[in-house]
Protein backbone atom coordinates (compact mmCIF):
# COMPACT_ATOMS: atom_id res chain seq x y z
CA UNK A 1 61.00 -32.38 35.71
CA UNK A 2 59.54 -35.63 36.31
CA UNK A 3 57.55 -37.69 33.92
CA UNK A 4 53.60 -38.84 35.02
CA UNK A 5 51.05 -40.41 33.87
CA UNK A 6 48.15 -38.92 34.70
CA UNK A 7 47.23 -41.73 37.91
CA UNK A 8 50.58 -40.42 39.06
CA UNK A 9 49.76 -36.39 38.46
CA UNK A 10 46.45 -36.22 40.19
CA UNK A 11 48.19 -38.13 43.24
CA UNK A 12 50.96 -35.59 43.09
CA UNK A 13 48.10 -32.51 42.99
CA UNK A 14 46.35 -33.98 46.40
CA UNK A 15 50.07 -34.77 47.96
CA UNK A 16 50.78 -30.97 47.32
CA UNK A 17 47.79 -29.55 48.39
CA UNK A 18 47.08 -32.00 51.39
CA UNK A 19 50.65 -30.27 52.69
CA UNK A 20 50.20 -27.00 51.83
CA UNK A 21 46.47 -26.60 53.11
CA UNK A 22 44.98 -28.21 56.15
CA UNK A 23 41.57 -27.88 55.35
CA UNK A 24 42.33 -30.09 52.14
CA UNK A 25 40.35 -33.70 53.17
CA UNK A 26 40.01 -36.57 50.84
CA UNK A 27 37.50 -39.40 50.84
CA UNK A 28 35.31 -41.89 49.41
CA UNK A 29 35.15 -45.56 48.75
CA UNK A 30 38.14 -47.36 48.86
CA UNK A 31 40.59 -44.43 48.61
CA UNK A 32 41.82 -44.58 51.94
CA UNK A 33 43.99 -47.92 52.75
CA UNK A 34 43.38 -49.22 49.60
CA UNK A 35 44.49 -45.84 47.73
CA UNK A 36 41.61 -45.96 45.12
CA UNK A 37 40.17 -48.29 42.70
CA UNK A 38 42.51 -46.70 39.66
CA UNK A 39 44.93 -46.39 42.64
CA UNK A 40 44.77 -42.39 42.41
CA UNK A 41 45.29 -41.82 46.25
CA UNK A 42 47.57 -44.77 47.32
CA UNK A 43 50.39 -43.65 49.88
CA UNK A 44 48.34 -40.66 50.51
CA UNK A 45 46.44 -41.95 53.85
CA UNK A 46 49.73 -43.60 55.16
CA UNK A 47 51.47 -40.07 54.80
CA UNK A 48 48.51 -38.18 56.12
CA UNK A 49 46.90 -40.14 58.32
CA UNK A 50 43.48 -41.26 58.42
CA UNK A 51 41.91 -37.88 59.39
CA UNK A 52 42.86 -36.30 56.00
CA UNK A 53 42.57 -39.30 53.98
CA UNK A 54 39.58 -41.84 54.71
CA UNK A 55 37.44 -44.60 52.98
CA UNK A 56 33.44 -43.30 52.85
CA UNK A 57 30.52 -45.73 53.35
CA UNK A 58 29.32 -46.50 50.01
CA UNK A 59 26.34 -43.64 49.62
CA UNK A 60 27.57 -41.47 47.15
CA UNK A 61 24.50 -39.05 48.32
CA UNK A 62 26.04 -38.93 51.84
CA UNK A 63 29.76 -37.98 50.65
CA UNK A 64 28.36 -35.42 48.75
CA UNK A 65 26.37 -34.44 51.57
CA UNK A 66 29.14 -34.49 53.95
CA UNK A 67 31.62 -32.40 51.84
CA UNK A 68 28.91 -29.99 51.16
CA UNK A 69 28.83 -29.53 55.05
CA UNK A 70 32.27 -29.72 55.41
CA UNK A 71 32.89 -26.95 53.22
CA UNK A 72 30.28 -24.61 54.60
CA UNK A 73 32.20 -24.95 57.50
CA UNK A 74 36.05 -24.08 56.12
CA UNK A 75 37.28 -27.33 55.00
CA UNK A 76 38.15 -27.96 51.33
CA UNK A 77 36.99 -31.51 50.57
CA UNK A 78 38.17 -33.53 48.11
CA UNK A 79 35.76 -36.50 47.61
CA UNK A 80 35.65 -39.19 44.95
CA UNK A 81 32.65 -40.53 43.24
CA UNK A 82 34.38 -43.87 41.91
CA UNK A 83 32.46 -43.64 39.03
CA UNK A 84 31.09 -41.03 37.01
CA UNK A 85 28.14 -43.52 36.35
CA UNK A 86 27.47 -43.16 40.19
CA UNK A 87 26.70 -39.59 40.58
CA UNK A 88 22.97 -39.79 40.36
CA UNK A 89 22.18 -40.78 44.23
CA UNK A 90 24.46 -37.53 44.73
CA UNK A 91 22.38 -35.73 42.48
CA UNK A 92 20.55 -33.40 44.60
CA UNK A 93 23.38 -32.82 46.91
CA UNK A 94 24.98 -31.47 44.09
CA UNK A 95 22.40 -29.14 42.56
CA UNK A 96 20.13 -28.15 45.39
CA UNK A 97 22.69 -28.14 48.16
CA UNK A 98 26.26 -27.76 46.64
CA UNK A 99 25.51 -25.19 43.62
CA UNK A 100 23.05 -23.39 45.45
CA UNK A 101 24.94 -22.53 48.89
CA UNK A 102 26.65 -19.11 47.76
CA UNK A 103 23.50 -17.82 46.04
CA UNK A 104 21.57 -19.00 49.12
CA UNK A 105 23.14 -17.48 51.42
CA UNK A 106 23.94 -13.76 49.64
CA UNK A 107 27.33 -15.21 49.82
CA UNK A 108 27.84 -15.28 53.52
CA UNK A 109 28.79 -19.43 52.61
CA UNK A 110 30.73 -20.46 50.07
CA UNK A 111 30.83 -24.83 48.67
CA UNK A 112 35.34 -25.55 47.94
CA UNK A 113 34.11 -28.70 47.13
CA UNK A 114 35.99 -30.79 44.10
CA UNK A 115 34.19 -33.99 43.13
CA UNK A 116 36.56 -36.40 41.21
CA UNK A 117 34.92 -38.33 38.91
CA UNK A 118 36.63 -40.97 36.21
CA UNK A 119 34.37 -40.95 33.09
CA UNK A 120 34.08 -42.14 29.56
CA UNK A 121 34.63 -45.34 28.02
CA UNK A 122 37.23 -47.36 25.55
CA UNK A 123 37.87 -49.85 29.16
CA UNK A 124 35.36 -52.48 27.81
CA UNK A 125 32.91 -51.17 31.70
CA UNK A 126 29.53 -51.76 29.84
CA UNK A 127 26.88 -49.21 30.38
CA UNK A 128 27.80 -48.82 34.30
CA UNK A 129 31.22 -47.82 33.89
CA UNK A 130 31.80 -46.02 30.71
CA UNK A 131 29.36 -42.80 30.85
CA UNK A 132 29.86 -39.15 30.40
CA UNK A 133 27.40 -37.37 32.07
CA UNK A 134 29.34 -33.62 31.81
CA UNK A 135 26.10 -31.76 30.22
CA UNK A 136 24.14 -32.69 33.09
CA UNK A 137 26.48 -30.69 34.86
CA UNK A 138 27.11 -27.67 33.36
CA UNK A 139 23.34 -26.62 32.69
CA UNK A 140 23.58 -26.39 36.82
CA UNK A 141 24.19 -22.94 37.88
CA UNK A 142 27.10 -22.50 40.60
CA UNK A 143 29.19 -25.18 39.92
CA UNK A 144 32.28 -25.85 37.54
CA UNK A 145 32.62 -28.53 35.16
CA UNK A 146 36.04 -29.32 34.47
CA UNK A 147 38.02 -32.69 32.01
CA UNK A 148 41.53 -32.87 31.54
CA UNK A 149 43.07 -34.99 28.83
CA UNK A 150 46.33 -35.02 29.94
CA UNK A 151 48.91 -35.22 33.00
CA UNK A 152 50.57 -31.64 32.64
CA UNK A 153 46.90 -30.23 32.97
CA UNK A 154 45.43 -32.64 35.28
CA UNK A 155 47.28 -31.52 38.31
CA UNK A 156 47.52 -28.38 37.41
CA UNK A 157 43.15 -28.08 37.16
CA UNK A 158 42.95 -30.14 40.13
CA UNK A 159 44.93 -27.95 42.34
CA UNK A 160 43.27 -24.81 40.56
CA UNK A 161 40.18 -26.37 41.12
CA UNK A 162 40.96 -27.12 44.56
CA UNK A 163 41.82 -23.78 45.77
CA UNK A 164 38.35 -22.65 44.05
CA UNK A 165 35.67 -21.37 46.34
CA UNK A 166 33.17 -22.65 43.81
CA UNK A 167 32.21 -26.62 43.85
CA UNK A 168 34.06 -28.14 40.87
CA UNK A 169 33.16 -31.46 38.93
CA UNK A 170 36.33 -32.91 38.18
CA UNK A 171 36.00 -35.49 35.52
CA UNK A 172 38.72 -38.14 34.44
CA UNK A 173 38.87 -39.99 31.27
CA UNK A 174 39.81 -43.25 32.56
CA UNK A 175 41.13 -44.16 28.80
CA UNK A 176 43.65 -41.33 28.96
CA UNK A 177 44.93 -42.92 33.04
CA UNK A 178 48.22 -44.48 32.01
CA UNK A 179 48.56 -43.41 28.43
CA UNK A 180 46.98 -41.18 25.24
CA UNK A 181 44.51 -42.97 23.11
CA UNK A 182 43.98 -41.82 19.43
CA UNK A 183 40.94 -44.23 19.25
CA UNK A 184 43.01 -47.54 17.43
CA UNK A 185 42.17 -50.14 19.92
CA UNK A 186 43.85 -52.56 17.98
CA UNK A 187 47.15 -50.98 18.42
CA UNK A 188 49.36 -51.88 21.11
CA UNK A 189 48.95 -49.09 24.06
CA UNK A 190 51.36 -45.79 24.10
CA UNK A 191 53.06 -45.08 27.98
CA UNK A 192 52.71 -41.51 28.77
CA UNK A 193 56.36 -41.68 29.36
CA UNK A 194 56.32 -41.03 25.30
CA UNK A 195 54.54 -37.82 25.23
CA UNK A 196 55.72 -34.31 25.93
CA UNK A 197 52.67 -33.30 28.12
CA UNK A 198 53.75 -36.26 31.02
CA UNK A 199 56.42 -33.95 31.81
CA UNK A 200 55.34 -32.40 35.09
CA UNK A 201 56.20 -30.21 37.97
CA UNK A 202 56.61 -31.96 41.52
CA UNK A 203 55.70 -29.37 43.06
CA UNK A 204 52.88 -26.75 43.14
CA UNK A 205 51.77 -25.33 40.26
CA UNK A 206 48.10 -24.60 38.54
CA UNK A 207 46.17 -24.02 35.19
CA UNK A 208 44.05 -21.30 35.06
CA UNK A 209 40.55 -22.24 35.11
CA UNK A 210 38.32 -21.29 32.10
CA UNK A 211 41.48 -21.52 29.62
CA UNK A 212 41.57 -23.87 26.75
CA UNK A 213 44.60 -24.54 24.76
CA UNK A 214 45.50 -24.90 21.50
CA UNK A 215 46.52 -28.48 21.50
CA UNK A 216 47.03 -28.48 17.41
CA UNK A 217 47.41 -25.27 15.81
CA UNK A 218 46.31 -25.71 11.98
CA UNK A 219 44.32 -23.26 9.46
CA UNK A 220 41.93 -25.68 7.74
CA UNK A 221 39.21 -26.43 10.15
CA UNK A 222 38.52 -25.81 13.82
CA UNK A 223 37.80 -29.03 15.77
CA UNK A 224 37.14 -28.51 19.43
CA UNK A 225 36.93 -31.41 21.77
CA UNK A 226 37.63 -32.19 25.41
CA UNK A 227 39.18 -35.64 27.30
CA UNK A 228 39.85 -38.35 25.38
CA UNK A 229 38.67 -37.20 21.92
CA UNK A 230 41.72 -34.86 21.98
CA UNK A 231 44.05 -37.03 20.66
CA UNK A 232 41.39 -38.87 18.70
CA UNK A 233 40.67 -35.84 16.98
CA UNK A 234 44.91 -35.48 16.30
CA UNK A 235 44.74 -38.72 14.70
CA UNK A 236 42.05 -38.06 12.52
CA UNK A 237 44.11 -34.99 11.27
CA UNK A 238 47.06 -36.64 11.41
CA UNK A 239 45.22 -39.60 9.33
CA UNK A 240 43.21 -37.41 6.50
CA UNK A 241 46.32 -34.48 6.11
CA UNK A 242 43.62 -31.83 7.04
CA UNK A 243 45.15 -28.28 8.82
CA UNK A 244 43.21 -28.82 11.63
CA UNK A 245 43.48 -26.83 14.40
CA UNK A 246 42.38 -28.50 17.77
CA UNK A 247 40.87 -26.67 21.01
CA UNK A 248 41.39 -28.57 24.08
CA UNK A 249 38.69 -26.61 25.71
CA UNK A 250 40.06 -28.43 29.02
CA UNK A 251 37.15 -26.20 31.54
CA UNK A 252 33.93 -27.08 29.80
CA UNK A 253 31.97 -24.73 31.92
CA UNK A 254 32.62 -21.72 32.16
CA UNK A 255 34.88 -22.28 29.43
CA UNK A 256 36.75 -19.89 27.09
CA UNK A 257 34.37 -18.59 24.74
CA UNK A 258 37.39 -16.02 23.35
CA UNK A 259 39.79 -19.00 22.38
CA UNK A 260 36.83 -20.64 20.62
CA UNK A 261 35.62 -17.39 18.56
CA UNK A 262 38.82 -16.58 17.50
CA UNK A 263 39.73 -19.93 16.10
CA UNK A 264 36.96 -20.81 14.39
CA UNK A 265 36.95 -16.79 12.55
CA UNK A 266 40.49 -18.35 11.29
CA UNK A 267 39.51 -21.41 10.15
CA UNK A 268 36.25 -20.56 8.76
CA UNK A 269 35.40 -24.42 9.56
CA UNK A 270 34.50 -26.86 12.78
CA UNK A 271 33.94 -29.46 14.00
CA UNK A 272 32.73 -30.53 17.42
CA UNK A 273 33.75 -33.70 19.14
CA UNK A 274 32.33 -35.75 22.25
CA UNK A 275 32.25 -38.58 23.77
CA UNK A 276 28.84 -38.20 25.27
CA UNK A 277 25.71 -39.55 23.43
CA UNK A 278 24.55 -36.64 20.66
CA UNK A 279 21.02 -35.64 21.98
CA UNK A 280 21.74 -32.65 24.25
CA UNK A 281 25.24 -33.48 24.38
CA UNK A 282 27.23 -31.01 25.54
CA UNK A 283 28.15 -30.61 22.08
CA UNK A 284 24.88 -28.61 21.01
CA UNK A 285 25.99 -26.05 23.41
CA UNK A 286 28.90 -25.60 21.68
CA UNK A 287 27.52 -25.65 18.07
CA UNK A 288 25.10 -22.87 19.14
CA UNK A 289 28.24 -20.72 20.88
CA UNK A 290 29.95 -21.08 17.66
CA UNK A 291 26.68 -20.19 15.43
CA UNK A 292 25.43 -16.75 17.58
CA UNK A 293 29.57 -15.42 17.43
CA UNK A 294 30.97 -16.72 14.09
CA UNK A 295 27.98 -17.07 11.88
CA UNK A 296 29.18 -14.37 9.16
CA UNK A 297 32.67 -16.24 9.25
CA UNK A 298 31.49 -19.60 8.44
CA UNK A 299 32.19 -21.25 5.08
CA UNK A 300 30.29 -24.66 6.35
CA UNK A 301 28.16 -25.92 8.59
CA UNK A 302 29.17 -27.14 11.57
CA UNK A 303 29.79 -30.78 11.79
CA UNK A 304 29.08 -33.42 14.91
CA UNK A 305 30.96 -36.47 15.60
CA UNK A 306 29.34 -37.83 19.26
CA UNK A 307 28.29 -41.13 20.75
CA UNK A 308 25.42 -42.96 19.95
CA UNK A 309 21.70 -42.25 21.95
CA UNK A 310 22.05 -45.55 23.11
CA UNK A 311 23.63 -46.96 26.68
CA UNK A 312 27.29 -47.24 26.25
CA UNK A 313 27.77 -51.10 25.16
CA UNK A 314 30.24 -53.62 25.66
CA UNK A 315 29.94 -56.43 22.99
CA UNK A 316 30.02 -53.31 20.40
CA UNK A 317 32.18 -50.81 22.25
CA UNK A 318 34.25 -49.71 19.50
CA UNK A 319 31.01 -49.10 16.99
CA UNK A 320 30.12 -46.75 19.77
CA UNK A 321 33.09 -45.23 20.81
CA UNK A 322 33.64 -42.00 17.65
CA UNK A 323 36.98 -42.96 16.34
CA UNK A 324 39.84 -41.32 14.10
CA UNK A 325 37.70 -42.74 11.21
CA UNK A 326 34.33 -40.89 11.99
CA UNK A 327 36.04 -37.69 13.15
CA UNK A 328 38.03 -38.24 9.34
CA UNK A 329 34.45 -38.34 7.97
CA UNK A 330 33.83 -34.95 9.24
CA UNK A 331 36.58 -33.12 8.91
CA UNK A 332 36.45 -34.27 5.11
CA UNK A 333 32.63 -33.51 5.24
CA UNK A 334 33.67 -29.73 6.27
CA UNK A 335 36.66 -29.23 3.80
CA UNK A 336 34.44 -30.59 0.52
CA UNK A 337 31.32 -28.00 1.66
């Protein structure tokens, strides 16, 4: 089994789904010749040719556009957004055109479109380059909302998501690219090569969509988290010696309300992590799922550790960013209830 980071994973995921589909197209700005700006799809237009795999005027409303058209029609597009924080000219392409084409057309056309999107912060990008926008998405009817935090599960979502008839939003922590980050920026940078989860499959293989994992089994508290704050949220476990057990929830919407429920009736206790700013983060959602099933189980109440509602900054990054010693805050917070 070979050993990825998760640059190298998603790559692999197009590579196997460019051969075993025809109708699989990529595209967007810069990912043809020059392979992508995080280098995602380099190799993949010199092994495909420039029919399957081609650079995209810089419109992020018309690639949307396009792939919405080009999946009415049979293909399964793959574009890029290069940016998460460049989504919002694609914005109605997305939720008027894209979500809206099954229920549209009583289901006589379907949308196999999966938008790739890096997101989040920790890369010193300022407020242009380090946003999270996944609660915009998944208050949108007919479309997915999906975050990996890890190789293993990145090509395996990407090729589930893929082969989906549904549009997907496939969102990449850029901080989690070459390596896992517990949150200490002033350590020295861990290789992926170092962690069990690089280990992947070369060749096809998926992850269900709508399954979270277990990432941390414990029995103290619940903490459930997506991306990047996964292995923040280890660290601040790992950091305070609290038995707490961590949800990847991996598909954020629809996402796997069971896994949740019957965590959190365990525990007794959570905590819900984001990287997202707190006002109608995606992270509310959450709090109120956990509230309406597991109200008569809880022995505290639930605790929030979010960005700031502020744009993401880049003199005071890490103040921003929540850390192992926030999360530690509120995972102490819960136990002392």
């Amino acid at each position: 089994m070979a050993t990825m980071t998760m640059i190298q994973a998603l790559r692999s995921a197009m590579d196997v789904m460019l051969e075993r589909d025809p109708n699989v197209v990529i595209f967007g700005e810069d990912v043809g010749y020059f392979g992508g700006v995080f280098r995602c799809t380099e190799g993949l237009q010199a092994k495909y040719g420039k029919s399957r795999v081609f650079d995209a005027p810089i419109a992020e409303g018309g690639i949307v556009g396009a792939a919405v058209g080009m999946g009415a029609y049979g293909l399964r597009p793959v574009p890029e957004i290069q940016f998460a924080d460049y989504f919002y000219p694609a914005a109605d392409q997305i939720v008027s055109e894209a979500a809206r084409l099954r229920y549209r057309s009583a289901g006589d056309f379907t949308c196999p479109i999966t938008i790739r999107m890096p997101c989040g912060g920790g890369i010193y990008g300022g407020q242009t380059h380090s946003q999270s926008p996944e609660a915009m998405f998944t208050q949108v009817c007919g479309i997915r909302t999906v975050m990996p935090s890890n190789p293993y599960d990145a090509k395996g979502l990407l090729i589930a998501s893929i082969e989906n008839d549904d549009p997907v939003i496939f969102l990449e922590p850029k901080r989690l690219y070459n390596g896992p980050f517990d949150g200490h920026h002033e350590r020295a940078s861990v290789p992926w090569s170092k962690h069990p989860l690089s280990e992947v499959p070369e060749g096809y293989y998926t992850v269900p969509l709508e399954s979270a994992a277990i990432f941390r089994p414990g029995s103290e508290v619940t903490v459930i988290t997506y991306g990047t704050m996964v292995f923040v949220a280890a660290a601040a476990a790992a950091e305070t010696g609290i038995d707490a057990e961590i949800i990847d929830l991996r598909s954020i919407w629809p996402l796997d309300l069971a896994a949740l429920v019957n965590s959190v009736q365990k525990t007794r206790r959570c905590v819900v992590v984001h990287e997202a700013t707190r006002t109608s983060g995606f992270g509310a959602e959450l709090i109120a799922l956990v509230q309406e099933h597991c109200f008569y189980h809880l022995e505290a109440p639930i605790e929030r550790v979010t960005g700031w509602d502020t744009p993401y900054p880049h003199a005071q990054e890490w103040a921003y960013f929540p850390g192992p010693d926030r999360v530690g805050a509120a995972l102490r917070r819960v136990m002392e209830a």
